[in-house]
Protein backbone atom coordinates (compact mmCIF):
# COMPACT_ATOMS: atom_id res chain seq x y z
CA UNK A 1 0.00 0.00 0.00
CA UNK A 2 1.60 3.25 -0.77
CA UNK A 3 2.54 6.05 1.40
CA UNK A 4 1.31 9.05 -0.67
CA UNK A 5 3.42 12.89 -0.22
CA UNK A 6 1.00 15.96 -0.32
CA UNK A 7 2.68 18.90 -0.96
CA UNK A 8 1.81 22.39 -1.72
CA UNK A 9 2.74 23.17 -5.25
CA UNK A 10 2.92 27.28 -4.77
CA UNK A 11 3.14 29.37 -2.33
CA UNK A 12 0.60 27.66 0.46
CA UNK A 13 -3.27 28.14 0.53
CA UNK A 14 -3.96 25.54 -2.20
CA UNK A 15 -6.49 23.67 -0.99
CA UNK A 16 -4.38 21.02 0.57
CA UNK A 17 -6.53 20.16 3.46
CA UNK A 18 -9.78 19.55 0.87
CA UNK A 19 -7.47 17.21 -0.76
CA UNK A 20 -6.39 15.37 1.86
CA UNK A 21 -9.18 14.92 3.45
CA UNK A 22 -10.34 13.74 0.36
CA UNK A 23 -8.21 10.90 -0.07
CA UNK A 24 -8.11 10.45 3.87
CA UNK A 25 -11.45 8.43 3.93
CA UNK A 26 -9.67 5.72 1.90
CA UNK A 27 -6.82 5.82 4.13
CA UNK A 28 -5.85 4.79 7.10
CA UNK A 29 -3.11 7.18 8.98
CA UNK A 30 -2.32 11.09 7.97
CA UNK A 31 0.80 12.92 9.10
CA UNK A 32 2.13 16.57 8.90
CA UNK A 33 5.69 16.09 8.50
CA UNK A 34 6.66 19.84 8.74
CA UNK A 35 5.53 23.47 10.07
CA UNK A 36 3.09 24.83 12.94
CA UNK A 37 0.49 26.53 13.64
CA UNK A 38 0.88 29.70 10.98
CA UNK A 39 -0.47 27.60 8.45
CA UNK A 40 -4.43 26.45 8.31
CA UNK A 41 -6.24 23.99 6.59
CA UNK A 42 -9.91 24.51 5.53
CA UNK A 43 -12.20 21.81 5.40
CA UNK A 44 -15.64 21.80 4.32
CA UNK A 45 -17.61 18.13 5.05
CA UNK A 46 -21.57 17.46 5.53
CA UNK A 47 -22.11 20.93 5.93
CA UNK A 48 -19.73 21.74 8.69
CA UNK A 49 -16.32 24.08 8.06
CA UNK A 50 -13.50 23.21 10.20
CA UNK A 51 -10.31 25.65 10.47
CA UNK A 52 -7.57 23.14 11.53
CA UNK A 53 -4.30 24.78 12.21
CA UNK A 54 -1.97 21.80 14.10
CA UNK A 55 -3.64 18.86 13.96
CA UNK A 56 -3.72 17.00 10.24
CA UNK A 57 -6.69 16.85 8.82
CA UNK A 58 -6.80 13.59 8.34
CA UNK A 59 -9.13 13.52 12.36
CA UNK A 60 -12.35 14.69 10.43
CA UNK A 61 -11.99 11.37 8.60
CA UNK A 62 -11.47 9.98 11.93
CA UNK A 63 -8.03 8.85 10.91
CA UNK A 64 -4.92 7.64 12.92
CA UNK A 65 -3.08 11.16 13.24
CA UNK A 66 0.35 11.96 13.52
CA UNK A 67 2.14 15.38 14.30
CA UNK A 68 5.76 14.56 13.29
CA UNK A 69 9.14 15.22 14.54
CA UNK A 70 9.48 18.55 12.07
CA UNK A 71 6.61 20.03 12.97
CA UNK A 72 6.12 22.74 15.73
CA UNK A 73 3.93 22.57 18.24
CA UNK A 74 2.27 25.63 20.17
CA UNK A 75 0.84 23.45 23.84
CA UNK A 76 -1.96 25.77 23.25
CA UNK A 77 -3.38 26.08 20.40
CA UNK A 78 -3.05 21.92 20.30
CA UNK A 79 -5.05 21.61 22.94
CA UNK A 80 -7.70 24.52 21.74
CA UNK A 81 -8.16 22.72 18.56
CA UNK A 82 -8.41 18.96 20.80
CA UNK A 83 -11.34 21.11 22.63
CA UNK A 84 -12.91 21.96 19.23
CA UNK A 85 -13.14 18.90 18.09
CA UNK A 86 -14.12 17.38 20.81
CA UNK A 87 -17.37 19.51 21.34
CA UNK A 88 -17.92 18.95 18.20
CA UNK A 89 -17.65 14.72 18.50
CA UNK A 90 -15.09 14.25 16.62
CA UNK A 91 -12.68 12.18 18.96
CA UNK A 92 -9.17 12.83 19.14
CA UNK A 93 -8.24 9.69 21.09
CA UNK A 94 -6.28 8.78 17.93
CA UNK A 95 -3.91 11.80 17.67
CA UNK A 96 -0.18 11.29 18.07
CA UNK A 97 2.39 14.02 18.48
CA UNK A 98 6.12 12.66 18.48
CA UNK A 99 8.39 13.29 21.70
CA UNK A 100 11.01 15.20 19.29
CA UNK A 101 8.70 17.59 17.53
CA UNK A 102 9.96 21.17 19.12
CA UNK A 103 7.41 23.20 21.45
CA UNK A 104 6.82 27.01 20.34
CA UNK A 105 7.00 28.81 23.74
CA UNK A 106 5.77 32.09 24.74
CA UNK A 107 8.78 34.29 24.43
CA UNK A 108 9.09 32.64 20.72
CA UNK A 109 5.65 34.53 20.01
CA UNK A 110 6.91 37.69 21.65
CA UNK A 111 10.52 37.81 19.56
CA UNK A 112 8.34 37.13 16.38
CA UNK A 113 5.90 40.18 17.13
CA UNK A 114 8.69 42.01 18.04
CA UNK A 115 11.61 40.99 15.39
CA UNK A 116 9.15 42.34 12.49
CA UNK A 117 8.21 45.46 14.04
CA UNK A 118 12.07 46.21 14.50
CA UNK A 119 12.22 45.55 10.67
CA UNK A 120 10.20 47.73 9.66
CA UNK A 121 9.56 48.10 6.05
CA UNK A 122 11.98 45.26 5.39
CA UNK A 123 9.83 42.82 7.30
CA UNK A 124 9.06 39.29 5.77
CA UNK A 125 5.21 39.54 6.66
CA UNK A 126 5.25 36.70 9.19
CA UNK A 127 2.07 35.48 10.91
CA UNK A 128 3.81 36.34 14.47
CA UNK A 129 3.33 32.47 15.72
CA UNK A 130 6.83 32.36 17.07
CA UNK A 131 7.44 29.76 14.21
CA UNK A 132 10.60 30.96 13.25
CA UNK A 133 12.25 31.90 16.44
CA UNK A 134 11.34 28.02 17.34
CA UNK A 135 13.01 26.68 14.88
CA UNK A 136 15.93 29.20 15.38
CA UNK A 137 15.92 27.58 18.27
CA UNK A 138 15.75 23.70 17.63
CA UNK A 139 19.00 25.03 15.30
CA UNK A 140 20.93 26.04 18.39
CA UNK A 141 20.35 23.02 19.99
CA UNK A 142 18.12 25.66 22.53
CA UNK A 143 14.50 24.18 22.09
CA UNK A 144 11.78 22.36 24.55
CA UNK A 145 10.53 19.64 22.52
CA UNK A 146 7.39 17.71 23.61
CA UNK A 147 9.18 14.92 25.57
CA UNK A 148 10.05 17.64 27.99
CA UNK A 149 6.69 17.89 28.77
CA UNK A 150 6.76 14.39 30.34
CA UNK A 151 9.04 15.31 33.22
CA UNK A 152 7.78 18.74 35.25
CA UNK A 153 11.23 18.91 36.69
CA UNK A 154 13.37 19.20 33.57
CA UNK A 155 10.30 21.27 31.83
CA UNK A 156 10.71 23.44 34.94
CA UNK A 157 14.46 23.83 34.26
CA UNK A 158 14.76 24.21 31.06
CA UNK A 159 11.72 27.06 31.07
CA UNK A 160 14.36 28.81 33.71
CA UNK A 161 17.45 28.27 31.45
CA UNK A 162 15.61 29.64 28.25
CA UNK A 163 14.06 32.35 29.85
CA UNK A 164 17.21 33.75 31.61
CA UNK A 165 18.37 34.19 27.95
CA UNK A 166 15.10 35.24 26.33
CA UNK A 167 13.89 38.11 28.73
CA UNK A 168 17.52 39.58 27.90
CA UNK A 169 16.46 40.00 24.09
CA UNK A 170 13.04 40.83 24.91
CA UNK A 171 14.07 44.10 27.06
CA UNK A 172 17.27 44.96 25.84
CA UNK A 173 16.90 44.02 22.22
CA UNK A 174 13.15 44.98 21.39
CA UNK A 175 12.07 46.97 24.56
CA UNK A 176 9.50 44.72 25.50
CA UNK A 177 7.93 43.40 29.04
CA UNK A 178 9.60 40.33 30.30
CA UNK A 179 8.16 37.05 31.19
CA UNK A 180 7.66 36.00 34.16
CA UNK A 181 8.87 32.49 35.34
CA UNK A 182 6.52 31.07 37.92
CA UNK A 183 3.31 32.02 35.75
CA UNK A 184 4.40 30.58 32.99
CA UNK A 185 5.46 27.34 34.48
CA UNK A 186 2.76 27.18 36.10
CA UNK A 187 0.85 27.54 32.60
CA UNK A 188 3.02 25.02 30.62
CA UNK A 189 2.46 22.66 33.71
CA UNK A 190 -1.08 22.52 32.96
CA UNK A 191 -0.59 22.33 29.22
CA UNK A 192 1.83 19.43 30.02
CA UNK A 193 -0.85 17.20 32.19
CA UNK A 194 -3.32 17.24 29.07
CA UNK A 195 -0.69 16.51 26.46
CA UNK A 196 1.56 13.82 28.04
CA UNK A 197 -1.30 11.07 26.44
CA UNK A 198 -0.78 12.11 22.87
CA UNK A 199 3.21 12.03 23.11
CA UNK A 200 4.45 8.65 20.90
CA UNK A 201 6.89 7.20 19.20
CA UNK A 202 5.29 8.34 16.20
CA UNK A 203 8.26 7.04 13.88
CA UNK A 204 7.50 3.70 14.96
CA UNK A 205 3.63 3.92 14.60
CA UNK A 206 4.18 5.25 10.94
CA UNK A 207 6.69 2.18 10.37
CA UNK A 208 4.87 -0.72 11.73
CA UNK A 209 1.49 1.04 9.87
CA UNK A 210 3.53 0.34 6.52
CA UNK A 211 4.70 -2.92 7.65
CA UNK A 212 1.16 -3.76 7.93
CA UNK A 213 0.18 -2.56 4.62
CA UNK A 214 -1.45 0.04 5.83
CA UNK A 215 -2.06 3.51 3.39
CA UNK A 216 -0.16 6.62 4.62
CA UNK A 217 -0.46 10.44 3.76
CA UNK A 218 2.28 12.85 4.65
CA UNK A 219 0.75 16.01 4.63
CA UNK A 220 2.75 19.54 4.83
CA UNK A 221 1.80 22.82 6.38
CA UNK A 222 2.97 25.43 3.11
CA UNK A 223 4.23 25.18 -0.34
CA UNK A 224 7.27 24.52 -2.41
CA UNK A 225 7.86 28.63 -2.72
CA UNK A 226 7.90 28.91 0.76
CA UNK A 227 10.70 26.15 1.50
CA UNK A 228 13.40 27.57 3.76
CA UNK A 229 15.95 26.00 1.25
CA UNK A 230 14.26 26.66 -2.42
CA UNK A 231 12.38 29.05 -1.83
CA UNK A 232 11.84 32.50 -2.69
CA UNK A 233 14.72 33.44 0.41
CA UNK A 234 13.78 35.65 2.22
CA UNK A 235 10.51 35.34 1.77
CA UNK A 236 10.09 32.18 2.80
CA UNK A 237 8.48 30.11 6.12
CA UNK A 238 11.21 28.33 8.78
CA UNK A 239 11.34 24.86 7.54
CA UNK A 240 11.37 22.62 4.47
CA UNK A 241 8.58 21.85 2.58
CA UNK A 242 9.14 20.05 0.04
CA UNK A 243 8.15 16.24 -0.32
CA UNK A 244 11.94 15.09 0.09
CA UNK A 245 11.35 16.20 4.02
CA UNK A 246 8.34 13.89 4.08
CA UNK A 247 10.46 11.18 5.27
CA UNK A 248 12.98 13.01 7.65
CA UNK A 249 9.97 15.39 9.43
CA UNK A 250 7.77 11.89 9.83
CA UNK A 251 11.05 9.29 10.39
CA UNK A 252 10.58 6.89 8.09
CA UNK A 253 13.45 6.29 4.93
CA UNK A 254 12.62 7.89 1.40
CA UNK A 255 12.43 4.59 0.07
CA UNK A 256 8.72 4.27 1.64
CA UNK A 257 7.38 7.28 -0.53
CA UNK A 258 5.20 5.79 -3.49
CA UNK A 259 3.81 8.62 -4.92
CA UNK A 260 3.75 12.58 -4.78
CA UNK A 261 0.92 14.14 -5.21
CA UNK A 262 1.45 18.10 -5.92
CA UNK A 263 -2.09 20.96 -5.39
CA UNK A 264 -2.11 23.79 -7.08
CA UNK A 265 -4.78 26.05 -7.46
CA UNK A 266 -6.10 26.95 -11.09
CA UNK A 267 -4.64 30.68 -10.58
CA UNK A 268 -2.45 31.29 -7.75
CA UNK A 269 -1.98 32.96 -4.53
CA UNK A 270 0.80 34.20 -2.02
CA UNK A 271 0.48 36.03 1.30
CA UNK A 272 2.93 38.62 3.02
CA UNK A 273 5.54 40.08 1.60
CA UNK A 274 7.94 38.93 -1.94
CA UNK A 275 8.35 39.10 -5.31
CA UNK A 276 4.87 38.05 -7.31
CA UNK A 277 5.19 37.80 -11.39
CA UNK A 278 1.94 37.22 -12.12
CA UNK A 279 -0.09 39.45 -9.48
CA UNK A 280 -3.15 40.96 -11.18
CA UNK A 281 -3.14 44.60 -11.81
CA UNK A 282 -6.51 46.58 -11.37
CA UNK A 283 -10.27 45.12 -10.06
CA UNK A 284 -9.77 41.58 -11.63
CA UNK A 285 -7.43 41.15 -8.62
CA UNK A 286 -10.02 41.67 -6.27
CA UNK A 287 -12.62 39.66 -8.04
CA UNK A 288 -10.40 36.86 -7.51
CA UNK A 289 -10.04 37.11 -3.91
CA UNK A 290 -13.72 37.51 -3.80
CA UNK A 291 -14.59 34.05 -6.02
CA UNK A 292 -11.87 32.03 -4.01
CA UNK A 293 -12.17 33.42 -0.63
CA UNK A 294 -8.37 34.22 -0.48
CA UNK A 295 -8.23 35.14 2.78
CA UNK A 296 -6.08 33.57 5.21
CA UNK A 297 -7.40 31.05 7.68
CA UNK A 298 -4.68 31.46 10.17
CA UNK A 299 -4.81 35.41 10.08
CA UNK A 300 -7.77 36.67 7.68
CA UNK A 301 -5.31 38.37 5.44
CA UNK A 302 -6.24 38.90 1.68
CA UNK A 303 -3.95 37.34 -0.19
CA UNK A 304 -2.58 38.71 -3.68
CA UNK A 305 -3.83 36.84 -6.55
CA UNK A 306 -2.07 36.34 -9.64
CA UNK A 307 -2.97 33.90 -12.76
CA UNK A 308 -1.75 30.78 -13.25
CA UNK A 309 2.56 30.72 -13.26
CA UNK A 310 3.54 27.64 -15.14
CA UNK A 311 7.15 28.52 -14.78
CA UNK A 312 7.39 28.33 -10.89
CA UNK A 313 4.67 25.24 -10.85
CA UNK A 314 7.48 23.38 -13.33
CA UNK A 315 10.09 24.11 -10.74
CA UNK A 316 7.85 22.57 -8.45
CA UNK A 317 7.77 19.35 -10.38
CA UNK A 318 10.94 19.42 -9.72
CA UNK A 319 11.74 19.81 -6.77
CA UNK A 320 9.27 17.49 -5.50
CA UNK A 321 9.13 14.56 -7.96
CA UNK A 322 5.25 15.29 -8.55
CA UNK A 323 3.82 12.30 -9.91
CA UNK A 324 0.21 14.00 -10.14
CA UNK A 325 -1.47 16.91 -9.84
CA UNK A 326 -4.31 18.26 -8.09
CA UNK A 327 -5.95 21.00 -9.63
CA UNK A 328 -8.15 23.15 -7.03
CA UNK A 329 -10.29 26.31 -7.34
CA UNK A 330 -10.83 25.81 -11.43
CA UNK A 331 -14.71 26.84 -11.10
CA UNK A 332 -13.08 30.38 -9.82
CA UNK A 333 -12.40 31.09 -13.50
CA UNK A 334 -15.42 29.89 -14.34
CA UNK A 335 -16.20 34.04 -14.29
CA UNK A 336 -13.64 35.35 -16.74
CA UNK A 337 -14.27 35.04 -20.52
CA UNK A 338 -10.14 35.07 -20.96
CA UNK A 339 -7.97 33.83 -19.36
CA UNK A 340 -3.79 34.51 -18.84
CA UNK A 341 -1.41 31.42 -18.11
CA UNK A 342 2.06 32.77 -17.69
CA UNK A 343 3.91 30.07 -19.20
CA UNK A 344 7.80 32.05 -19.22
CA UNK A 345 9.47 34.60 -17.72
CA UNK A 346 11.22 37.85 -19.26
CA UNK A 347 14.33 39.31 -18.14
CA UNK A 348 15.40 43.11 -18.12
CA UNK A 349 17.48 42.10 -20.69
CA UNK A 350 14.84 40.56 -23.21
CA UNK A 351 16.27 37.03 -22.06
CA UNK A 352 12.91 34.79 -22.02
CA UNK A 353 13.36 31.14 -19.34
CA UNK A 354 10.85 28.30 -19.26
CA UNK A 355 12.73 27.69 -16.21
CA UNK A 356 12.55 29.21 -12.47
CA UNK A 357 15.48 31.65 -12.12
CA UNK A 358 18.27 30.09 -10.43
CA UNK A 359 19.20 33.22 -8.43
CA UNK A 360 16.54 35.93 -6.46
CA UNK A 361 17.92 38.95 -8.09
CA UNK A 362 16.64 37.83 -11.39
CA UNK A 363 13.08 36.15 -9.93
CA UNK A 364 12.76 39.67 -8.41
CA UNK A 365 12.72 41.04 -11.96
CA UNK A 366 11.02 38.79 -13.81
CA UNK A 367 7.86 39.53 -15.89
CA UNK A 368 5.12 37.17 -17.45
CA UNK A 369 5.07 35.92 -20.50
CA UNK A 370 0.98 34.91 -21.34
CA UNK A 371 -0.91 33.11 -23.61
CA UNK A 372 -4.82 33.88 -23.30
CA UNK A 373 -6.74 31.12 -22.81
CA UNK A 374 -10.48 31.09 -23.55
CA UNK A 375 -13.00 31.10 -20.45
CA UNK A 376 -15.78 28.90 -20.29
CA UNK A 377 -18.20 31.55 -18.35
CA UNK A 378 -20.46 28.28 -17.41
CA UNK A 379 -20.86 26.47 -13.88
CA UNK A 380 -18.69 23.56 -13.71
CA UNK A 381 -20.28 19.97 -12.58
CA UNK A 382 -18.13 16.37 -13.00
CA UNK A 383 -18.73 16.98 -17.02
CA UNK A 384 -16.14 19.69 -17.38
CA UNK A 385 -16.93 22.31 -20.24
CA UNK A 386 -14.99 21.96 -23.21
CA UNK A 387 -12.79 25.19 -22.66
CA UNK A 388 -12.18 24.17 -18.64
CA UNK A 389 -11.15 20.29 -20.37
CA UNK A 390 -8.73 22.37 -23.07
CA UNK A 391 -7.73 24.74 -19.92
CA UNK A 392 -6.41 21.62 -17.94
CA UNK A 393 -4.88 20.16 -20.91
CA UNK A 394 -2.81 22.89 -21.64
CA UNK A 395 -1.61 22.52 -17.82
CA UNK A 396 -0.92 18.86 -18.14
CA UNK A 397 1.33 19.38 -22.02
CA UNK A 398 3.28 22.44 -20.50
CA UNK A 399 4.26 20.37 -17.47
CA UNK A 400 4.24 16.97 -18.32
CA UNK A 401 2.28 16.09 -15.46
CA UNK A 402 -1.71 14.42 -15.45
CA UNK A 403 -4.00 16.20 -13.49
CA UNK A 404 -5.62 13.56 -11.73
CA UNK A 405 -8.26 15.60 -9.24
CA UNK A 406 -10.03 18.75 -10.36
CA UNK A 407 -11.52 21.04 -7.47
CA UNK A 408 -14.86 22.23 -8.49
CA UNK A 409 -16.06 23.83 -5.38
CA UNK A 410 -15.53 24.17 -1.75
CA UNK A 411 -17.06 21.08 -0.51
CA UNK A 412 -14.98 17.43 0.32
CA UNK A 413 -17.69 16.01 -2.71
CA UNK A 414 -16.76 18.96 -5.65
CA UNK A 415 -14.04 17.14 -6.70
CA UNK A 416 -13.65 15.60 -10.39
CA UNK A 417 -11.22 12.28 -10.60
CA UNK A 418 -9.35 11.96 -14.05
């Protein structure tokens, strides 16, 4: 049985949580292998919306769910969305979060506030989770990770050690109020009595699971122009996104990936700050973000919307081994009776690449190349139009890549197999 890689194709936002909760109900364990709580998944099923920010989505399904070793965890939020669901009856006795997946703590979410103010107009346009400054820390060897949670006396002393250093930056780096020690232990204490249960060996659950046969998604938190490595740098989240990571963020060897499935939306979207080729100019932009909804689930920002970029969703092939694609959000152009696919990329210098730039400077500069397709100003059902079937085809020649799932609408069931 195949463990299956779903990976954000752009720049987050693609729908990933519709897909794999999609192809969760014929599963039987979903794992996020990378990223926190600064990245949501919507999910639309029998007429309920769910917002899930930490927990895979995968637990509508009422999957086995893992939270793996490259993710990171804010105590609360976890245990906000565990409440959610919970009220809601969705049980999450069958949640696991692994012993070595790094905790944010509260001064992480203060140095993140605080870090982009001090920037200023050169800010990245963070979501201020603390994600970064956790993983900043889990570099220097400096982070709690969730196995610390299972002993109050070393969480106790490594709160103290951390803090000692941390209230330093916070009021002689960025002017801000320190923490206090005793409430805060005191608050991760409490965090740590409800979360010691879902602590596992998660690398062994998702290793005997394939032993058994069993089917496995690896779900991450962005997309592939948001990977800390490939990236558009800066610009970029605090971890690697791409499917390679799959297997070190979950623990199991690259050999047990079968397939790589790659969402994409039929335009494209990107939130916060960077360079954006394809970002619609004038009310068409906002007619977008009106059809699709782009606004953030984590934060409720608007995202900028820009048509389809077949250059940077090649480079995404790439980089991820895509096998397939899923193709979300098509009936959102079901409103335009043209419609722009940037298919290559001019230079400054007149220099025209099929191929994502290799360094920033020139990405920075870029400018679209189009060719107009025809719209198909018709509601879309499982019977695609015959301009939304040539529209899709045109994706699958440029790339070289079958579209195997068309998004046709919100809901888990407006989905088209190919």
């Amino acid at each position: 049985m195949p463990a299956t890689v779903i990976v954000g194709a752009q720049w987050g936002d693609e729908g990933k949580g519709k897909i794999v909760d999609l192809l969760a109900q014929d599963s039987d364990v979903v794992c996020r292998y990378q990223g926190g709580p600064n990245a949501g998944h919507t999910i639309i099923a029998e007429g309920e919306t769910f917002k899930i920010r930490q927990i895979p989505s995968g637990v509508v399904a009422g999957k086995t769910c893992v939270i793996g070793a490259g993710c990171v965890v804010d105590p609360e939020v976890f245990l906000g969305e565990v409440d959610d669901l919970e009220s809601r009856g969705y049980t999450t006795s069958d949640v696991h979060l692994s012993g070595e997946a790094h905790l944010i703590m509260p001064w992480h979410v203060a140095i993140d506030g605080a870090s982009e103010r001090r920037l200023g107009k050169l800010q990245i346009g963070t979501t201020k989770r603390g994600i970064g400054p956790c993983y900043a820390d889990k570099a220097m060897r400096l982070g709690i990770r969730a196995q610390d949670l299972l002993d109050a006396k070393i969480l106790r002393q490594k709160i103290e050690t951390a803090l000692a250093e941390k209230n330093l930056w916070l009021e002689r780096v960025y002017g801000v109020e320190p923490l206090e020690l005793e409430e805060l232990a005191a608050r991760l204490e409490r965090c740590a009595e409800r979360i010691r249960p879902f602590i596992a060996d998660t690398s062994l659950l998702v290793d005997r699971a394939l032993k058994e046969g069993k089917s496995v998604l690896l779900e991450g938190a962005q997309g592939t122009l948001l990977d800390l490595d490939h990236g558009t740098y800066p610009f970029v989240t605090s971890s690697s996104t791409v499917a390679a990571n799959a297997a070190t963020g979950v623990g199991i060897g690259p050999n047990r990936i079968d397939r790589v499935l790659g969402v994409t939306k039929a335009y494209v979207t990107r939130v916060g700050e960077g360079p954006f080729p394809t970002e619609i100019e004038g009310s068409d932009q906002q007619r977008v973000r009106e059809l699709g909804g782009e606004f953030g689930t984590v934060t409720g920002r608007e995202r900028r919307c820009g048509w389809l970029d077949l250059v940077a969703l090649r480079y995404a092939v790439r980089l991820n081994g895509i096998t397939s694609l899923a193709l979300t959000k098509l009936d959102v152009l079901s409103h335009f009776a043209e419609i722009p696919v940037c298919t290559r990329y001019r230079l400054p210098d007149g220099t025209e690449l099929n191929e994502f730039p290799a360094h920033q400077s020139d990405f920075h500069h870029a400018r679209p190349v189009y060719e107009t397709l025809p719209g198909w100003e018709e509601p879309l059902d499982d019977e695609l139009p015959a301009a939304a079937r040539a529209y899709v085809e045109f994706v699958e020649r440029e790339l070289e890549v079958d579209v195997s799932l068309i998004g046709t609408g919100a809901e888990r069931e407006r989905v088209v197999a190919r």
